[in-house]
N, C-alpha and C. Protein backbone atom coordinates (compact mmCIF):
# COMPACT_ATOMS: atom_id res chain seq x y z
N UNK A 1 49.93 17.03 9.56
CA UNK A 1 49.51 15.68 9.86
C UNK A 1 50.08 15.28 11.23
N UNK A 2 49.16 15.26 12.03
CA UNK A 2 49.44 14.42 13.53
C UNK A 2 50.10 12.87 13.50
N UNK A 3 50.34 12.45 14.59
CA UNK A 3 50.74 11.18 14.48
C UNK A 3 49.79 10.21 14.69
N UNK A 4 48.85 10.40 15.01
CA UNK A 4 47.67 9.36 14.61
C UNK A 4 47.49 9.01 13.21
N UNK A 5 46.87 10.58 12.75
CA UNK A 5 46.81 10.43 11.02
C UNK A 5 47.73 9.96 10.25
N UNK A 6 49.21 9.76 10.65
CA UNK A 6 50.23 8.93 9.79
C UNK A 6 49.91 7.43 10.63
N UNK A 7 49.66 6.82 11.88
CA UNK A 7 49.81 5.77 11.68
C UNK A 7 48.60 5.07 11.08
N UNK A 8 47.03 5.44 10.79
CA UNK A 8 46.20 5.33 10.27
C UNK A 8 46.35 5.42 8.95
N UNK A 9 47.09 5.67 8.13
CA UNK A 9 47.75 5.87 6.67
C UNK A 9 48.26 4.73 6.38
N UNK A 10 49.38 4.55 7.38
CA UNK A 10 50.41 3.57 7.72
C UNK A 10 49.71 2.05 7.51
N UNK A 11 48.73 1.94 8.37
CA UNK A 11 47.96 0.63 8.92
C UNK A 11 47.22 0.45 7.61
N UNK A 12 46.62 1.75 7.11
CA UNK A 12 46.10 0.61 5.57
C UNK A 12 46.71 1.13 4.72
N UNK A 13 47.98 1.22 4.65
CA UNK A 13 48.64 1.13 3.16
C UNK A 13 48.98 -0.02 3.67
N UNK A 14 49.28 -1.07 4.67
CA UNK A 14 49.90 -2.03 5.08
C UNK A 14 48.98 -2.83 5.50
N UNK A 15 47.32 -2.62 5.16
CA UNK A 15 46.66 -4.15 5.18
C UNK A 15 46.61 -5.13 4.37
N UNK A 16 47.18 -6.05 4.98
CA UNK A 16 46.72 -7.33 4.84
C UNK A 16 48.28 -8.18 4.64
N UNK A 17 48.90 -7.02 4.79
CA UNK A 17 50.64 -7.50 5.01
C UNK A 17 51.16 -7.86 6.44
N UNK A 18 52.12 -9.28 6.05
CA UNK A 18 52.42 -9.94 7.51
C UNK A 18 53.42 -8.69 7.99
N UNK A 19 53.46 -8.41 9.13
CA UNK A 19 54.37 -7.37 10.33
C UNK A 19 55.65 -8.45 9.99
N UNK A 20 56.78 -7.57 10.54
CA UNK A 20 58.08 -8.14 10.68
C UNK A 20 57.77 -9.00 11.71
N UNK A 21 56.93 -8.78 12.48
CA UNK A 21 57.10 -10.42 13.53
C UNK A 21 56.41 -11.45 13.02
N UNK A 22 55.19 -11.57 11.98
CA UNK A 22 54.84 -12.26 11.50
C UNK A 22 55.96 -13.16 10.47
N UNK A 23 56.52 -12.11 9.99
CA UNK A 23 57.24 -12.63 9.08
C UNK A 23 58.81 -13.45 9.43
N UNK A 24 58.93 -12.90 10.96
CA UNK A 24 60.07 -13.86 11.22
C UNK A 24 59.59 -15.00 11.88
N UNK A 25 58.57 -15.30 12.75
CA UNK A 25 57.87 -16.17 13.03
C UNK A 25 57.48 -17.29 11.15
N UNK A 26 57.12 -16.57 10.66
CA UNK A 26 56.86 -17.88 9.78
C UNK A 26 58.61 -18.70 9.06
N UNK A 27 59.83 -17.72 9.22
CA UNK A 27 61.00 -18.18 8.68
C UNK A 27 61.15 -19.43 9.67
N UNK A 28 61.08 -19.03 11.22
CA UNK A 28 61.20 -19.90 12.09
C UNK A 28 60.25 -21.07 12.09
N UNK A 29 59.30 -21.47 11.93
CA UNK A 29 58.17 -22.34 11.65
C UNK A 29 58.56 -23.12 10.56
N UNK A 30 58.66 -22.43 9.35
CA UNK A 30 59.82 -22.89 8.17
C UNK A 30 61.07 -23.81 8.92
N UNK A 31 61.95 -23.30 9.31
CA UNK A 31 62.99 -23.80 9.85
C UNK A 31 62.87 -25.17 10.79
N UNK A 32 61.96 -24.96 11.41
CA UNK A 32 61.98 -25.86 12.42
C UNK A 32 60.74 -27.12 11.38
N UNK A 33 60.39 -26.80 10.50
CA UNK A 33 59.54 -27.66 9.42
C UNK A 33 60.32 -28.77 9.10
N UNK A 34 61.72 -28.17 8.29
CA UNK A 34 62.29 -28.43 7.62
C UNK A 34 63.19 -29.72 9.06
N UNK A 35 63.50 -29.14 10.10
CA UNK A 35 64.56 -30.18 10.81
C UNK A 35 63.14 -31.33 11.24
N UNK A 36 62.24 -31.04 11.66
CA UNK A 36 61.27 -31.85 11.78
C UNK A 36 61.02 -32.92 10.70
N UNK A 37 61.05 -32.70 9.28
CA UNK A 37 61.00 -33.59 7.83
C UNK A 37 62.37 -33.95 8.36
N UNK A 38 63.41 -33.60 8.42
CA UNK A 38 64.76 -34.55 8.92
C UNK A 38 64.80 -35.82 9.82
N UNK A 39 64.20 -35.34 10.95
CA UNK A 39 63.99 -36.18 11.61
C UNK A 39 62.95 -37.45 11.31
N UNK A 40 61.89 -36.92 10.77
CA UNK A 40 60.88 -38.45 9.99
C UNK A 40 61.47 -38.73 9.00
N UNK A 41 62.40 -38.43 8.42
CA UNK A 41 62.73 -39.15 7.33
C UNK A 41 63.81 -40.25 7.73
N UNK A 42 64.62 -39.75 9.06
CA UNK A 42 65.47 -41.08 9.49
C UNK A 42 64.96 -41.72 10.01
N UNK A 43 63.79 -41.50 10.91
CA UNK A 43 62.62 -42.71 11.91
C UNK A 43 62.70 -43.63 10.09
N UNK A 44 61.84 -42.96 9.92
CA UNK A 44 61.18 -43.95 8.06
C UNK A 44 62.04 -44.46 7.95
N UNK A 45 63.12 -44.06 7.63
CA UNK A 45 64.41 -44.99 7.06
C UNK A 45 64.48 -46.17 7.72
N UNK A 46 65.07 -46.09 8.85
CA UNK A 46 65.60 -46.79 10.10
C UNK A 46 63.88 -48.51 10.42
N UNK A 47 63.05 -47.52 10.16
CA UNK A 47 61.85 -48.17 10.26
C UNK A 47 61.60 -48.87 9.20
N UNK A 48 61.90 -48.08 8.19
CA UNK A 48 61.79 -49.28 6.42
C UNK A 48 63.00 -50.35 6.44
N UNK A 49 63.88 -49.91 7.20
CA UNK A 49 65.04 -51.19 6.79
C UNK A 49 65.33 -51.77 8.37
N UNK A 50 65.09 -51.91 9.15
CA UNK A 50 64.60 -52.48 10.52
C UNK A 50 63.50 -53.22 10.75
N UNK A 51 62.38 -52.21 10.74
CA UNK A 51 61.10 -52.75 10.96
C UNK A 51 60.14 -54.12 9.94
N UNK A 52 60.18 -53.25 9.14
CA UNK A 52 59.54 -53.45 8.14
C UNK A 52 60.30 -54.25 6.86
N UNK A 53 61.34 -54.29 7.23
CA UNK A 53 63.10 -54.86 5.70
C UNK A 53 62.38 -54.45 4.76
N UNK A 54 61.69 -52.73 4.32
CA UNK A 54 61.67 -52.58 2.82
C UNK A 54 61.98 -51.10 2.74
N UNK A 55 63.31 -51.15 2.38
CA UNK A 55 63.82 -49.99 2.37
C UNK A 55 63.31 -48.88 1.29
N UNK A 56 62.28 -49.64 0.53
CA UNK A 56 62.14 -48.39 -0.48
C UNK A 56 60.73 -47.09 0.38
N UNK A 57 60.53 -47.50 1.61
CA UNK A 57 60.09 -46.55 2.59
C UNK A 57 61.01 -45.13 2.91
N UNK A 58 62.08 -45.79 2.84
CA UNK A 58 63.28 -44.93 3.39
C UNK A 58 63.49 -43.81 1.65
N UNK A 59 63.93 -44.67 1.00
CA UNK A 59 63.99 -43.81 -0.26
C UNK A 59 62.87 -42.80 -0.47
N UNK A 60 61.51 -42.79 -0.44
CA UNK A 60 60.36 -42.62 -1.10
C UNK A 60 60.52 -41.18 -0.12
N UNK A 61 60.73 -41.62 1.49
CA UNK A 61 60.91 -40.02 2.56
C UNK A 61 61.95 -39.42 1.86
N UNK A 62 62.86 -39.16 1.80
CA UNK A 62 63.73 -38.87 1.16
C UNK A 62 64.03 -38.14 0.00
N UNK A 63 63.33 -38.73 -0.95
CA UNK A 63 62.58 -38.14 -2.52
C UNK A 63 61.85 -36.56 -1.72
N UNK A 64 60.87 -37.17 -1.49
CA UNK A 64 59.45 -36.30 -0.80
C UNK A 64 60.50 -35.16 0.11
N UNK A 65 61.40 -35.16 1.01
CA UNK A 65 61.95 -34.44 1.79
C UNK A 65 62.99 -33.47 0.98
N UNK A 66 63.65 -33.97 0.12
CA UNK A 66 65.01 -33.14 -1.01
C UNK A 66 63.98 -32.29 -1.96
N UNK A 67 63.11 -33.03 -2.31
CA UNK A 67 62.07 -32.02 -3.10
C UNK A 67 61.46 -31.08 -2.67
N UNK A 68 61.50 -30.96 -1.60
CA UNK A 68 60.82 -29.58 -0.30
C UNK A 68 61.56 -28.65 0.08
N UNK A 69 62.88 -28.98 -0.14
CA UNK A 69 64.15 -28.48 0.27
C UNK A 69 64.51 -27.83 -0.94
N UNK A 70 64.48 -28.67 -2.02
CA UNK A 70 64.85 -27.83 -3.31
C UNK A 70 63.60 -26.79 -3.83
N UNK A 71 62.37 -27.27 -3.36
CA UNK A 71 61.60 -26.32 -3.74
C UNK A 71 61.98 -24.44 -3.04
N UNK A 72 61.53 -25.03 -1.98
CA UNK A 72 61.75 -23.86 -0.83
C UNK A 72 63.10 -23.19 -1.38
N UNK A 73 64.68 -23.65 -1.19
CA UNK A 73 65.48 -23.28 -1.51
C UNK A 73 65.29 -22.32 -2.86
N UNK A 74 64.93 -23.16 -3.88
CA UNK A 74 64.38 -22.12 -4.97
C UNK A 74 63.69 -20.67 -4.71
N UNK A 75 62.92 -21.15 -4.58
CA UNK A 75 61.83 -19.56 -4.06
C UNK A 75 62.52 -18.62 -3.05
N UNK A 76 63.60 -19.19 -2.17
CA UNK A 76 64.73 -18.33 -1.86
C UNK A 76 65.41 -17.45 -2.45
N UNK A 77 65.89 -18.35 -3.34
CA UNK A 77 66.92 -17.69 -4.16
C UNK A 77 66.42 -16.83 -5.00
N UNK A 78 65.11 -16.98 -5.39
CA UNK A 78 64.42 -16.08 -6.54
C UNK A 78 64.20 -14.79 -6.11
N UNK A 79 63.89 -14.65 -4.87
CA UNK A 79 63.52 -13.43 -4.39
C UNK A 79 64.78 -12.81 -3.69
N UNK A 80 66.02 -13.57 -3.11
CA UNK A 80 66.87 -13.12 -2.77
C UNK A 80 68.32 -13.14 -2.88
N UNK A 81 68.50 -13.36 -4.12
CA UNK A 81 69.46 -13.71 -4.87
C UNK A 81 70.67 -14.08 -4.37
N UNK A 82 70.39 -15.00 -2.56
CA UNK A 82 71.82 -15.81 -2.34
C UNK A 82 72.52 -16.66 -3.05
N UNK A 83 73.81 -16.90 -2.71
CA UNK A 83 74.27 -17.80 -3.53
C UNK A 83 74.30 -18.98 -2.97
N UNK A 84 73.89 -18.82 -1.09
CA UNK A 84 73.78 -20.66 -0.59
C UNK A 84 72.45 -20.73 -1.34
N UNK A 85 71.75 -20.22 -1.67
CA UNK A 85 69.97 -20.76 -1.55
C UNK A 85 70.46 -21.41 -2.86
N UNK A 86 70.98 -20.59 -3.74
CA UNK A 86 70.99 -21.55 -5.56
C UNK A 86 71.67 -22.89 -5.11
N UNK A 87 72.78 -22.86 -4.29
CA UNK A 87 73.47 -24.34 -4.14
C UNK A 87 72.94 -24.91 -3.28
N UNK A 88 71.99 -24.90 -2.59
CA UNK A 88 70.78 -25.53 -1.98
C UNK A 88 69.66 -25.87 -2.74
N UNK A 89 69.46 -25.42 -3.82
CA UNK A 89 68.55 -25.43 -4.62
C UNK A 89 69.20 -26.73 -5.77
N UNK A 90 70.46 -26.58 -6.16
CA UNK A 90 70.82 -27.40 -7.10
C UNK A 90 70.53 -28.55 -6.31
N UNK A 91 71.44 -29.00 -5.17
CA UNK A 91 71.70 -30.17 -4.10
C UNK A 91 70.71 -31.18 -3.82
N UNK A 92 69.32 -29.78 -3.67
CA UNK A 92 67.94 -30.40 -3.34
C UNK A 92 67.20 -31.69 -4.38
N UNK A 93 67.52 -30.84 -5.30
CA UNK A 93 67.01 -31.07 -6.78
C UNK A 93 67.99 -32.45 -6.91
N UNK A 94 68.94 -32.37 -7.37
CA UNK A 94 70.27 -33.79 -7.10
C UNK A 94 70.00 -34.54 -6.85
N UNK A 95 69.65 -34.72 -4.85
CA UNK A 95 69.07 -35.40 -3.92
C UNK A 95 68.04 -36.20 -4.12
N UNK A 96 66.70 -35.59 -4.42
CA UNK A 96 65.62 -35.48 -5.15
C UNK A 96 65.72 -36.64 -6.38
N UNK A 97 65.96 -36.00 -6.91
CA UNK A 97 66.03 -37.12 -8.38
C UNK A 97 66.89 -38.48 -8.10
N UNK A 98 68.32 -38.71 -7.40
CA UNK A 98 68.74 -39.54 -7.01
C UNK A 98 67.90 -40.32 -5.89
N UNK A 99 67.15 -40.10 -5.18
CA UNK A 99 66.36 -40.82 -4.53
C UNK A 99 64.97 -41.66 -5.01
N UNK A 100 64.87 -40.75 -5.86
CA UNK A 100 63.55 -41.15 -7.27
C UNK A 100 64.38 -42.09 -7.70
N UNK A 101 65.53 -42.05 -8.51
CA UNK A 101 66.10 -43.41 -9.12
C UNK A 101 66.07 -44.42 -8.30
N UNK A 102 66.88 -44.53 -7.29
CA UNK A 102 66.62 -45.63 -6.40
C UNK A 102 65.97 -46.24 -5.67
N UNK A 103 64.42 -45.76 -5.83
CA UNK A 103 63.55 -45.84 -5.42
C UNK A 103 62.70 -47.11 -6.84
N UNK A 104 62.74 -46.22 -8.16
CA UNK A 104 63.23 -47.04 -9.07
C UNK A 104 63.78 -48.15 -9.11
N UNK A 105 64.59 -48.17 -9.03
CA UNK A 105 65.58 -49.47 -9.00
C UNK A 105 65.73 -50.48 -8.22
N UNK A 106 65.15 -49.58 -6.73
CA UNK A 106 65.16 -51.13 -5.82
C UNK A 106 63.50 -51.91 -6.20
N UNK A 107 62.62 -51.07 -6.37
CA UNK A 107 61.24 -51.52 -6.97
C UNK A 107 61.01 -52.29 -8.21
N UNK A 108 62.15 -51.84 -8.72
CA UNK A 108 62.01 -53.12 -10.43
C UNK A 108 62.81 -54.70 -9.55
């Protein structure tokens, strides 16, 4: 077998799979997702209890943002059995639900 005929082997035992640059490109896209939801969630905040005086804007980003975090974090951990991703995963989840309550509570 020449080296053509292995990378032609190669290329479709490996269609339709992202390349290692695909695949670090999407961690990074990920990453920079995630500080991007950081950042709208303090505009929102700052904007629900400034702009607007109804802070349950600020809560509601917040909810929506820990739940993305705990999701993702999860599916981390599942496939790669860190131990930050599980305590990122609990935190998220925490976050998450504590922001749902008070979101709750300032609305009743």
């Amino acid at each position: 077998m020449n080296k053509e005929e292995i990378l032609a082997l190669s290329r479709k035992e490996n269609a339709g799979q992202a390349d290692e640059r695909e695949t670090q490109a999407l961690g990074l896209a990920a990453r920079v997702g995630i500080m991007g939801g950081v950042i709208a969630c303090v505009m929102l905040a700052f904007a629900g209890r400034v702009i607007f005086k109804n802070p349950e804007i600020g809560f509601a980003g917040w909810f929506v943002y820990f739940a993305i975090l705990g999701s993702r974090s999860l599916v981390l951990y599942k496939h790669l059995k860190k131990r930050g991703d599980l305590v990122w995963t609990i935190l998220g989840f925490l976050l998450a639900v504590f922001f749902a309550a008070m979101l709750v509570v300032v609305c009743l």
